[in-house]
PDB file of N, CA and C in Angstrom:
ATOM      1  N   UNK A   1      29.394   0.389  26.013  1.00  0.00           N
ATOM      2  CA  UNK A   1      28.720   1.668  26.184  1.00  0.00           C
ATOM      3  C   UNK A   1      28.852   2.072  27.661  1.00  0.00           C
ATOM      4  N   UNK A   2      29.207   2.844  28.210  1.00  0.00           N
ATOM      5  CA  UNK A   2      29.491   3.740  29.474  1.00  0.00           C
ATOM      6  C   UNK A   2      27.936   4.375  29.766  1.00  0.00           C
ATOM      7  N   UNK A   3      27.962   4.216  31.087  1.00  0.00           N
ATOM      8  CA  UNK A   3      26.896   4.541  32.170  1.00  0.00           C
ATOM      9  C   UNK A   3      26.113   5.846  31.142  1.00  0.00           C
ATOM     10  N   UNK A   4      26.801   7.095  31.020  1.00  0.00           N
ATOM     11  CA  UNK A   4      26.121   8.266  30.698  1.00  0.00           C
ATOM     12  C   UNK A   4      25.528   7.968  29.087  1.00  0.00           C
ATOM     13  N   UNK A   5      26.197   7.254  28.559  1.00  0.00           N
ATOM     14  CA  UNK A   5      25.580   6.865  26.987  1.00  0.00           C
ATOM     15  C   UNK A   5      24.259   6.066  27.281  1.00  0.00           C
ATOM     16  N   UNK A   6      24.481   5.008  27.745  1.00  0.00           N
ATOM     17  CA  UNK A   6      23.060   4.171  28.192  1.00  0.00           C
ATOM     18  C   UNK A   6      21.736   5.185  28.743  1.00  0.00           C
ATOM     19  N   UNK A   7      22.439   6.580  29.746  1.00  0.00           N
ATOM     20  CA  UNK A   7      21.184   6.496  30.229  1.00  0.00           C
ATOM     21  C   UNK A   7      20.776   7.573  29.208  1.00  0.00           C
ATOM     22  N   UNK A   8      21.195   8.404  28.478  1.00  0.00           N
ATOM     23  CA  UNK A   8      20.902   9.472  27.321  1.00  0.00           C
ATOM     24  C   UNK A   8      20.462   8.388  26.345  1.00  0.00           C
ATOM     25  N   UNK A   9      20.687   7.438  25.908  1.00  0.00           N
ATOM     26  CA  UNK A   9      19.754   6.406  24.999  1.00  0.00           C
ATOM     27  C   UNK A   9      18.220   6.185  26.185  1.00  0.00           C
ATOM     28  N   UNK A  10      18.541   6.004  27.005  1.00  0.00           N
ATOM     29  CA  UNK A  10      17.298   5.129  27.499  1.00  0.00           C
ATOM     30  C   UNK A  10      16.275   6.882  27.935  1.00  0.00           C
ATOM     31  N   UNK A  11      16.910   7.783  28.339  1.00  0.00           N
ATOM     32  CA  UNK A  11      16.189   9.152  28.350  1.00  0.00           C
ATOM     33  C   UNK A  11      15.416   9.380  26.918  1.00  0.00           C
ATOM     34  N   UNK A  12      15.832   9.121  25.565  1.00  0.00           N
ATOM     35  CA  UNK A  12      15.917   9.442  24.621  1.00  0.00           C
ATOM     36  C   UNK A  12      14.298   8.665  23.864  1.00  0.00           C
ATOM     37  N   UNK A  13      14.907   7.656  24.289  1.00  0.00           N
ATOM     38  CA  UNK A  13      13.655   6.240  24.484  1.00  0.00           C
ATOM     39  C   UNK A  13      12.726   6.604  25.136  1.00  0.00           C
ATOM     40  N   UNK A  14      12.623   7.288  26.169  1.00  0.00           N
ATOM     41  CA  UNK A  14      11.639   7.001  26.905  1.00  0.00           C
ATOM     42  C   UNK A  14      10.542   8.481  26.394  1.00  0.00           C
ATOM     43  N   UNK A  15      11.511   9.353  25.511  1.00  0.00           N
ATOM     44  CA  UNK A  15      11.099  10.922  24.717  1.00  0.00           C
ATOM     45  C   UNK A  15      10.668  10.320  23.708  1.00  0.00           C
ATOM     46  N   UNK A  16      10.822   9.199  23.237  1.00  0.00           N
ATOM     47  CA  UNK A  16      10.477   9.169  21.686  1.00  0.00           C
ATOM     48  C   UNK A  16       8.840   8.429  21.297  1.00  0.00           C
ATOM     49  N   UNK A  17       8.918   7.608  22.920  1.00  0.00           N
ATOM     50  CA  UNK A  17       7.991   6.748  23.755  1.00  0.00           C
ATOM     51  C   UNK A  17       6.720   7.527  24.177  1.00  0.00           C
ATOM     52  N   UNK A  18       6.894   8.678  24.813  1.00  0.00           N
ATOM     53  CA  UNK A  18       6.089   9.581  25.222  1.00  0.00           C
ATOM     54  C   UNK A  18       5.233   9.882  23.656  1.00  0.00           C
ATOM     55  N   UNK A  19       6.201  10.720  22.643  1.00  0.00           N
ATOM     56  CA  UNK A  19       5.752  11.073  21.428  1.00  0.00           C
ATOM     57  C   UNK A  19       4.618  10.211  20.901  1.00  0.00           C
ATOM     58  N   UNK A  20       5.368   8.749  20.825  1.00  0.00           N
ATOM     59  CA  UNK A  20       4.363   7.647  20.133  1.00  0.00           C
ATOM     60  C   UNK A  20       3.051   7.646  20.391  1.00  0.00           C
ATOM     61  N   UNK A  21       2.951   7.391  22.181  1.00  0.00           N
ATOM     62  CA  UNK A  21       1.784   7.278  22.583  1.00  0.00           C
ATOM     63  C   UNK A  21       0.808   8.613  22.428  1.00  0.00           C
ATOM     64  N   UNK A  22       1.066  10.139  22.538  1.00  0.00           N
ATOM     65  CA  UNK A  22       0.554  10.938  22.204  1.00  0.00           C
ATOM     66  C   UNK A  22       0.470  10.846  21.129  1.00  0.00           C
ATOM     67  N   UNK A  23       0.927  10.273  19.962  1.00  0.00           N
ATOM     68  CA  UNK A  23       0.122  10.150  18.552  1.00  0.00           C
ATOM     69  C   UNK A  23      -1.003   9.287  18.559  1.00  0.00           C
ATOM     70  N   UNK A  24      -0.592   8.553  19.341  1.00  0.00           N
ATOM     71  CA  UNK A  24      -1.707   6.886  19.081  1.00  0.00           C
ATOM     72  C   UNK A  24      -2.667   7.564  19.496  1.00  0.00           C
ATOM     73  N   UNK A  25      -3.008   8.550  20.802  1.00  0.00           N
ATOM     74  CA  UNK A  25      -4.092   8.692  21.180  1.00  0.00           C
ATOM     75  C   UNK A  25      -4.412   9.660  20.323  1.00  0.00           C
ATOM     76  N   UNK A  26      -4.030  10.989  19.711  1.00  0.00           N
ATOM     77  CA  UNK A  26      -4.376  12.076  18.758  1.00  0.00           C
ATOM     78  C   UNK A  26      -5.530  10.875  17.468  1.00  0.00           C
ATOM     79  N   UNK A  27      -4.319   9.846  17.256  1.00  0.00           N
ATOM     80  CA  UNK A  27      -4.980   8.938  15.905  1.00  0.00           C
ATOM     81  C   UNK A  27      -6.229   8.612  16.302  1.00  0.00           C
ATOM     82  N   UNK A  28      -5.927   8.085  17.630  1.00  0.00           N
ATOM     83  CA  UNK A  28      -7.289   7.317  17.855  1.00  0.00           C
ATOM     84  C   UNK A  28      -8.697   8.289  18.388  1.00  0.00           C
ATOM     85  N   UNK A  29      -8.693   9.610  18.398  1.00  0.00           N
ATOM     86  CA  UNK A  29      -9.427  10.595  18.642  1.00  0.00           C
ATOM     87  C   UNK A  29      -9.629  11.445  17.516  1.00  0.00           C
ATOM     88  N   UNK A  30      -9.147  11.236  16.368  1.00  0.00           N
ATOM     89  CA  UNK A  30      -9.382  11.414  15.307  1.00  0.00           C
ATOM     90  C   UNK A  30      -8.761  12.838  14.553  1.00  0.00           C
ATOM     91  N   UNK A  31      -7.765  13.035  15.693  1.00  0.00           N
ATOM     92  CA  UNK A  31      -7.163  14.296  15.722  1.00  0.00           C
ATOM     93  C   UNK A  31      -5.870  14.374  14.454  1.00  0.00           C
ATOM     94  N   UNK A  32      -5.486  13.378  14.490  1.00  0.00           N
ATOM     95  CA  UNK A  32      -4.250  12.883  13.620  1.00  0.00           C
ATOM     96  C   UNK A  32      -4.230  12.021  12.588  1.00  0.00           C
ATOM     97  N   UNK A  33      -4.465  12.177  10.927  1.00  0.00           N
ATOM     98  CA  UNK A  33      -4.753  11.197  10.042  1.00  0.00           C
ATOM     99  C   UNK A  33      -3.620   9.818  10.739  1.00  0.00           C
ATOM    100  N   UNK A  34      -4.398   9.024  10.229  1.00  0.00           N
ATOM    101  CA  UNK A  34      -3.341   7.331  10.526  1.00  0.00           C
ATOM    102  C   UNK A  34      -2.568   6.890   8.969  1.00  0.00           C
ATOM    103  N   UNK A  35      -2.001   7.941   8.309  1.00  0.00           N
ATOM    104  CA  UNK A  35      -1.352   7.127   7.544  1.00  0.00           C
ATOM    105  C   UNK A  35      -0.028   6.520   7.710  1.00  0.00           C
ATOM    106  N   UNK A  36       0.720   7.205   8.606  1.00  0.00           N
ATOM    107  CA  UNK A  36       2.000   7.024   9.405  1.00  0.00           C
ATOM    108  C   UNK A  36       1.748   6.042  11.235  1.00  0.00           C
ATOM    109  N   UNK A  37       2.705   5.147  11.327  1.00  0.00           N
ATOM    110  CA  UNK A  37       2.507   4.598  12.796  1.00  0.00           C
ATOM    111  C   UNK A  37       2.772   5.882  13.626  1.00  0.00           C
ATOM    112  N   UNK A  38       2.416   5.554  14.692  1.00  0.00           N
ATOM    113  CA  UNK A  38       2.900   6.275  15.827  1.00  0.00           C
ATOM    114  C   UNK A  38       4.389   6.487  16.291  1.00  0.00           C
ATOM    115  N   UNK A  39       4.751   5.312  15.718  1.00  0.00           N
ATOM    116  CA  UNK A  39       6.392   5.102  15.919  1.00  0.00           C
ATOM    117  C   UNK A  39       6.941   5.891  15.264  1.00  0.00           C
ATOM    118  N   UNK A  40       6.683   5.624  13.924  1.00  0.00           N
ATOM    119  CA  UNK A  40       7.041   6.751  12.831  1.00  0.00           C
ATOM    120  C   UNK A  40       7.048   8.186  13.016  1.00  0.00           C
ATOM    121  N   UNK A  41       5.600   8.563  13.244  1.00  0.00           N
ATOM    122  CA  UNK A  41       5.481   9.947  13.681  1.00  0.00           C
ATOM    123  C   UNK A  41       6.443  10.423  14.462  1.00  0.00           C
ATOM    124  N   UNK A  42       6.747   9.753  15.688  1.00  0.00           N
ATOM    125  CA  UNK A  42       8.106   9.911  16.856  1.00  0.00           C
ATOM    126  C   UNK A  42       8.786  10.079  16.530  1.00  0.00           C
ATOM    127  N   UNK A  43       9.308   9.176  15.812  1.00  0.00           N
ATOM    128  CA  UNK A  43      10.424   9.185  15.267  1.00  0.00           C
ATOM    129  C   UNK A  43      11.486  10.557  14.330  1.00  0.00           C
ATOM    130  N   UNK A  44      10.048  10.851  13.295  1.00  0.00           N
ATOM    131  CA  UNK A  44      10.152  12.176  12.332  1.00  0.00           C
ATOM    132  C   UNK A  44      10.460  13.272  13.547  1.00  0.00           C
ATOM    133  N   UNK A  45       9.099  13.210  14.432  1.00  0.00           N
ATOM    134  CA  UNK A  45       9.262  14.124  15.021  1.00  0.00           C
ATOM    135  C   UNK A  45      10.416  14.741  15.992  1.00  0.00           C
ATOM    136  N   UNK A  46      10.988  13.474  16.624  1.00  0.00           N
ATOM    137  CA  UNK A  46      12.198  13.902  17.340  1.00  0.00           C
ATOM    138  C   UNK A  46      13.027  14.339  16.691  1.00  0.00           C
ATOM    139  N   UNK A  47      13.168  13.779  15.368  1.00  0.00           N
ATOM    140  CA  UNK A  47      14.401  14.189  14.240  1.00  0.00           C
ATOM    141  C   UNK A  47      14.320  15.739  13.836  1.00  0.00           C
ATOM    142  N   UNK A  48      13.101  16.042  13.679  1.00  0.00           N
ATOM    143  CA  UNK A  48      12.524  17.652  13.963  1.00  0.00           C
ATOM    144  C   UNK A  48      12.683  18.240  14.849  1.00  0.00           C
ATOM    145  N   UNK A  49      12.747  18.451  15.395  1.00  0.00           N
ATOM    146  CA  UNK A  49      12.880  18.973  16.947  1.00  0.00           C
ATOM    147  C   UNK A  49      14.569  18.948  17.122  1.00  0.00           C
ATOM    148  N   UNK A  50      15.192  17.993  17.187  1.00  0.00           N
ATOM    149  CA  UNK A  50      16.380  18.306  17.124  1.00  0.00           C
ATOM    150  C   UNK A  50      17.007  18.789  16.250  1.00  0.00           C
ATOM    151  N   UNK A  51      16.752  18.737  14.973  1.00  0.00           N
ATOM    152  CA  UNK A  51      17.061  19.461  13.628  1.00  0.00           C
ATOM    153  C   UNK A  51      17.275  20.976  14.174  1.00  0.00           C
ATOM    154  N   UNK A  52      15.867  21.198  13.912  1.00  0.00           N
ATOM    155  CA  UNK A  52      15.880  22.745  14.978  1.00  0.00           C
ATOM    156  C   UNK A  52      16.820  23.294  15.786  1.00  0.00           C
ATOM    157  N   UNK A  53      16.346  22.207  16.532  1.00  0.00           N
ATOM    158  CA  UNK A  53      17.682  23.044  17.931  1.00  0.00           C
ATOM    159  C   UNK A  53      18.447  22.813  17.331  1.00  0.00           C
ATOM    160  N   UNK A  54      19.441  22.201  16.744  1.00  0.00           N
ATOM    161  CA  UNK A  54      20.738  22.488  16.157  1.00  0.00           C
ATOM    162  C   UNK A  54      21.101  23.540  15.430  1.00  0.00           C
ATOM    163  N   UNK A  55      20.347  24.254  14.703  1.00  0.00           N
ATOM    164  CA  UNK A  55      19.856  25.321  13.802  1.00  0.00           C
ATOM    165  C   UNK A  55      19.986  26.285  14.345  1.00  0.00           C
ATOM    166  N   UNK A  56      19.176  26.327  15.966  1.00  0.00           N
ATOM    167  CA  UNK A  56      19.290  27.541  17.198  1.00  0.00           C
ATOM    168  C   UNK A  56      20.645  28.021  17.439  1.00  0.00           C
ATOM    169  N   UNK A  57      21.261  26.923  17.611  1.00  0.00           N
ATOM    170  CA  UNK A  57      22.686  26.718  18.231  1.00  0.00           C
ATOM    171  C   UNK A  57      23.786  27.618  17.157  1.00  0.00           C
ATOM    172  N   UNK A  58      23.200  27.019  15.911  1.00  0.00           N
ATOM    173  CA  UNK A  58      24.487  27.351  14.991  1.00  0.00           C
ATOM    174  C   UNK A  58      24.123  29.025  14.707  1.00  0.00           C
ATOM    175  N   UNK A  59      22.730  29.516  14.279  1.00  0.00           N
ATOM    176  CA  UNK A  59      22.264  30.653  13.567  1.00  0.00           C
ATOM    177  C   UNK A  59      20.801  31.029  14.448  1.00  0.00           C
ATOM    178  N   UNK A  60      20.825  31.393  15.543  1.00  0.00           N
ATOM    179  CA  UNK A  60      20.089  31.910  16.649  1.00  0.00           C
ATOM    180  C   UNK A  60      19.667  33.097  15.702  1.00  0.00           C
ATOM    181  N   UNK A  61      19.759  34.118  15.451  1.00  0.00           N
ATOM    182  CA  UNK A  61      19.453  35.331  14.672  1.00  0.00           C
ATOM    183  C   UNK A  61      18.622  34.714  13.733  1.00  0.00           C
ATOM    184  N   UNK A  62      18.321  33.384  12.941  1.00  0.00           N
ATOM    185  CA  UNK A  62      17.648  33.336  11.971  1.00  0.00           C
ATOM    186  C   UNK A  62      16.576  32.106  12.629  1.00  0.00           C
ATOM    187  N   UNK A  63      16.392  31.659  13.695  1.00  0.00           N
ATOM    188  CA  UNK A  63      15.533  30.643  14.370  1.00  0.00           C
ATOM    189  C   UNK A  63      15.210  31.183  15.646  1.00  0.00           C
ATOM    190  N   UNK A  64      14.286  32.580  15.608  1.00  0.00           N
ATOM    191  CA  UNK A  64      13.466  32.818  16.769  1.00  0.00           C
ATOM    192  C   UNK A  64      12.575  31.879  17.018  1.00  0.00           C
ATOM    193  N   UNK A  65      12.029  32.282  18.542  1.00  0.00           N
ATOM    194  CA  UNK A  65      11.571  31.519  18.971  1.00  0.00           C
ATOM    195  C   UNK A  65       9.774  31.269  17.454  1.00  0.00           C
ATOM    196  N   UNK A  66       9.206  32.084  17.474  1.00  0.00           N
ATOM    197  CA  UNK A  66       8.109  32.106  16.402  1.00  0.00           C
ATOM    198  C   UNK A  66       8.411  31.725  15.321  1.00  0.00           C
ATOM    199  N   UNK A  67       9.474  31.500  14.530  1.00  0.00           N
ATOM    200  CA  UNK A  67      10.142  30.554  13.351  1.00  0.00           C
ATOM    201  C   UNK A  67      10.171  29.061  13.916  1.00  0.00           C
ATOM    202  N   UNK A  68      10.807  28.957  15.221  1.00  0.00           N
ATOM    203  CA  UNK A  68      10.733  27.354  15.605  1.00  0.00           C
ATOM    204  C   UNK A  68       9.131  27.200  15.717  1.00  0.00           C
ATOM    205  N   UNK A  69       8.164  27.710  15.929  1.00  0.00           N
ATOM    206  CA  UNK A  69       6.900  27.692  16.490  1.00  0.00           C
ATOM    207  C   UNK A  69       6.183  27.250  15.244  1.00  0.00           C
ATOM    208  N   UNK A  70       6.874  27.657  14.177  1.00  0.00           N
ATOM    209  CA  UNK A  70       6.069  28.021  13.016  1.00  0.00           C
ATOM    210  C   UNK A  70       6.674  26.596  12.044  1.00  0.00           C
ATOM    211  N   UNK A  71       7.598  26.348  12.231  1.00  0.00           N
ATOM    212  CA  UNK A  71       8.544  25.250  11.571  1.00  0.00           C
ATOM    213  C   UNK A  71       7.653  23.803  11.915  1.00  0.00           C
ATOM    214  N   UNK A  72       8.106  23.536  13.469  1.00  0.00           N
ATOM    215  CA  UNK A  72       6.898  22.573  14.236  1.00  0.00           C
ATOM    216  C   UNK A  72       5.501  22.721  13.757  1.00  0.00           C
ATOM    217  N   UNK A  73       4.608  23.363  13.826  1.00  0.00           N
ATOM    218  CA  UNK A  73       3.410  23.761  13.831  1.00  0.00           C
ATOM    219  C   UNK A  73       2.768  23.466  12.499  1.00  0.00           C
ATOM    220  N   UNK A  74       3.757  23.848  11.718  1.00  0.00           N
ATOM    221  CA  UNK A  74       3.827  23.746  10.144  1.00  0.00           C
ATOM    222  C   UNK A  74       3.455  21.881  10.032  1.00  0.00           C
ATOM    223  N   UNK A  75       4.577  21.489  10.287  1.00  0.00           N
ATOM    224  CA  UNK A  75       4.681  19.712  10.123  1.00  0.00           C
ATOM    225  C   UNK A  75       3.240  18.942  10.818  1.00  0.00           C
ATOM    226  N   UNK A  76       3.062  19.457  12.294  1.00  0.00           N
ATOM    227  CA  UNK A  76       2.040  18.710  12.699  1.00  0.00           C
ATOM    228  C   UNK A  76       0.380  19.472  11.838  1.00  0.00           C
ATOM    229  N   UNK A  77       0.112  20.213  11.651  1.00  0.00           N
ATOM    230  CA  UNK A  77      -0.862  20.512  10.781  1.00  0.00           C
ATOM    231  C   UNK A  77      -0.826  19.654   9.550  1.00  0.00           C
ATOM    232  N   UNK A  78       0.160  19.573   8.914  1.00  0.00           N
ATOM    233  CA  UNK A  78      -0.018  18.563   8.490  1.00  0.00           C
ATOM    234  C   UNK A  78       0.147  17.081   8.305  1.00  0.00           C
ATOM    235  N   UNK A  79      -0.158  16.455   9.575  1.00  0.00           N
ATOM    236  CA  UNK A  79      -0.815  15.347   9.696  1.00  0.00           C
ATOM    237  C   UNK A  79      -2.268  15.060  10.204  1.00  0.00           C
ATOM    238  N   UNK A  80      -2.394  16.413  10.289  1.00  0.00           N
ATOM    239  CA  UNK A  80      -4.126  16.518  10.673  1.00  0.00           C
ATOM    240  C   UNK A  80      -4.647  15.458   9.838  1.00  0.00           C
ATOM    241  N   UNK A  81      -5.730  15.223  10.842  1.00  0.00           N
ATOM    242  CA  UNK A  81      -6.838  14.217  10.008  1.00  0.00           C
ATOM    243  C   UNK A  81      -7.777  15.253   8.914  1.00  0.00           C
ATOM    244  N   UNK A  82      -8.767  14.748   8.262  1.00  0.00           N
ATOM    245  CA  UNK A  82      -9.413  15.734   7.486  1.00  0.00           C
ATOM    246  C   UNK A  82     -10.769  15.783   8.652  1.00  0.00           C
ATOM    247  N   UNK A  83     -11.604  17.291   8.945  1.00  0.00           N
ATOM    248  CA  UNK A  83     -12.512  17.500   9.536  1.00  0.00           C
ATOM    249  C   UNK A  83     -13.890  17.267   8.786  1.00  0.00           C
ATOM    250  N   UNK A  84     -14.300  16.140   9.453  1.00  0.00           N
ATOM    251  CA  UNK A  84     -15.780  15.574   9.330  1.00  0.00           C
ATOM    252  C   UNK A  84     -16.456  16.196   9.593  1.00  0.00           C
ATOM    253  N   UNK A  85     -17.862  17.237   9.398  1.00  0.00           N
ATOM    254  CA  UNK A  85     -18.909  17.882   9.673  1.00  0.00           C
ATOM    255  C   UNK A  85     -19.833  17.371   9.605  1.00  0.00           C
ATOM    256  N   UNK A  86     -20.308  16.294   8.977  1.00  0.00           N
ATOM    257  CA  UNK A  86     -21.465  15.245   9.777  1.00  0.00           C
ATOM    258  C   UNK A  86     -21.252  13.853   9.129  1.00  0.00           C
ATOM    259  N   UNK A  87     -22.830  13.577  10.091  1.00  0.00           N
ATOM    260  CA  UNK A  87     -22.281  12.174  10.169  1.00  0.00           C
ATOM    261  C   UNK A  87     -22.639  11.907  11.724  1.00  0.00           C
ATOM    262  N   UNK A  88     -22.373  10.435  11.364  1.00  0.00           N
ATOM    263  CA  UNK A  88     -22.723   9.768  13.154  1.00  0.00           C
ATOM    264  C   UNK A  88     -20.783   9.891  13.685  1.00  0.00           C
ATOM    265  N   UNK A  89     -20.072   9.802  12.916  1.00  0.00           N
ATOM    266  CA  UNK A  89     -18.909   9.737  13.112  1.00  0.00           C
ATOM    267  C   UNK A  89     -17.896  11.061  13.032  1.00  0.00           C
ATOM    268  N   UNK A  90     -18.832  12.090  13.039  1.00  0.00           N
ATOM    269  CA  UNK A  90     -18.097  13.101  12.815  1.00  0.00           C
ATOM    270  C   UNK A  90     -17.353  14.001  14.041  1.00  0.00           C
ATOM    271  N   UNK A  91     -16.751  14.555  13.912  1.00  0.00           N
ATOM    272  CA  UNK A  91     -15.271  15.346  15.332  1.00  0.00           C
ATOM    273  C   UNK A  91     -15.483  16.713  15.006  1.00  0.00           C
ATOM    274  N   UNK A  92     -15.053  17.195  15.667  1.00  0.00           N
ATOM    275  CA  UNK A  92     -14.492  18.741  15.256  1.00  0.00           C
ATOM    276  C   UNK A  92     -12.905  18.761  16.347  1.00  0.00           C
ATOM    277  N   UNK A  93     -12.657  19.483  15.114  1.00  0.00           N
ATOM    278  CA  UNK A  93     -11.022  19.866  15.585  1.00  0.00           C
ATOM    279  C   UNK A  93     -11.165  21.461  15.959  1.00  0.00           C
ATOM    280  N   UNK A  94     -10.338  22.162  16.777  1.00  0.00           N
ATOM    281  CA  UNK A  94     -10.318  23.245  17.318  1.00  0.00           C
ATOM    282  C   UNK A  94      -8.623  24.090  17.020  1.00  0.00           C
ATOM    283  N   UNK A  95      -9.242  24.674  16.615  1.00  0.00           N
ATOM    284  CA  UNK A  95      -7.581  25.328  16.887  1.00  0.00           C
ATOM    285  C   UNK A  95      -7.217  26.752  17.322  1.00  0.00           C
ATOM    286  N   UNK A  96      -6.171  26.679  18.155  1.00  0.00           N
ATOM    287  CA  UNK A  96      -5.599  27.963  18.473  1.00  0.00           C
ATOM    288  C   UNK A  96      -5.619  29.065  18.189  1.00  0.00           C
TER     289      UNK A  96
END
């Protein structure tokens, strides 16, 4: 493997790394159901995200920016956790 492959793997790693841990903490704040690891989630998610942009690339006219917004937005809503309204354990989620 040549210098520029290694470091686009290890860039790639270190994006997919970022993802994880922002799930773990979403999970662990109750923001994000836990039926999927964190790894997992990353994982999907990068595969999403680049899906997309490839999509941009090929058919720009049919992947505005508010279609990508809506595509993303779409997927992570649903991994929402379900909203607890009482309880000693209960959250509230907020949204946009």
């Amino acid at each position: 493997m040549d210098y520029r492959s290694a470091e686009q793997r290890h860039r790639y790693e270190v994006f997919r790394k970022g993802l994880a841990d922002a799930a773990a903490h979403d999970q662990g704040m109750g923001i994000l159901a836990e039926r999927h690891s964190p790894g997992e989630l990353a994982r999907v998610l990068a595969t999403l995200l680049d899906g997309v942009a490839v999509q941009v690339v090929f058919a720009p006219d049919q992947w505005p920016a508010s279609e990508q917004r809506r595509v993303v937005d779409g997927y992570l809503e649903s991994l929402a956790a379900p909203i607890t309204t009482w309880g000693p354990t209960s959250r509230m989620r907020t949204r946009k």
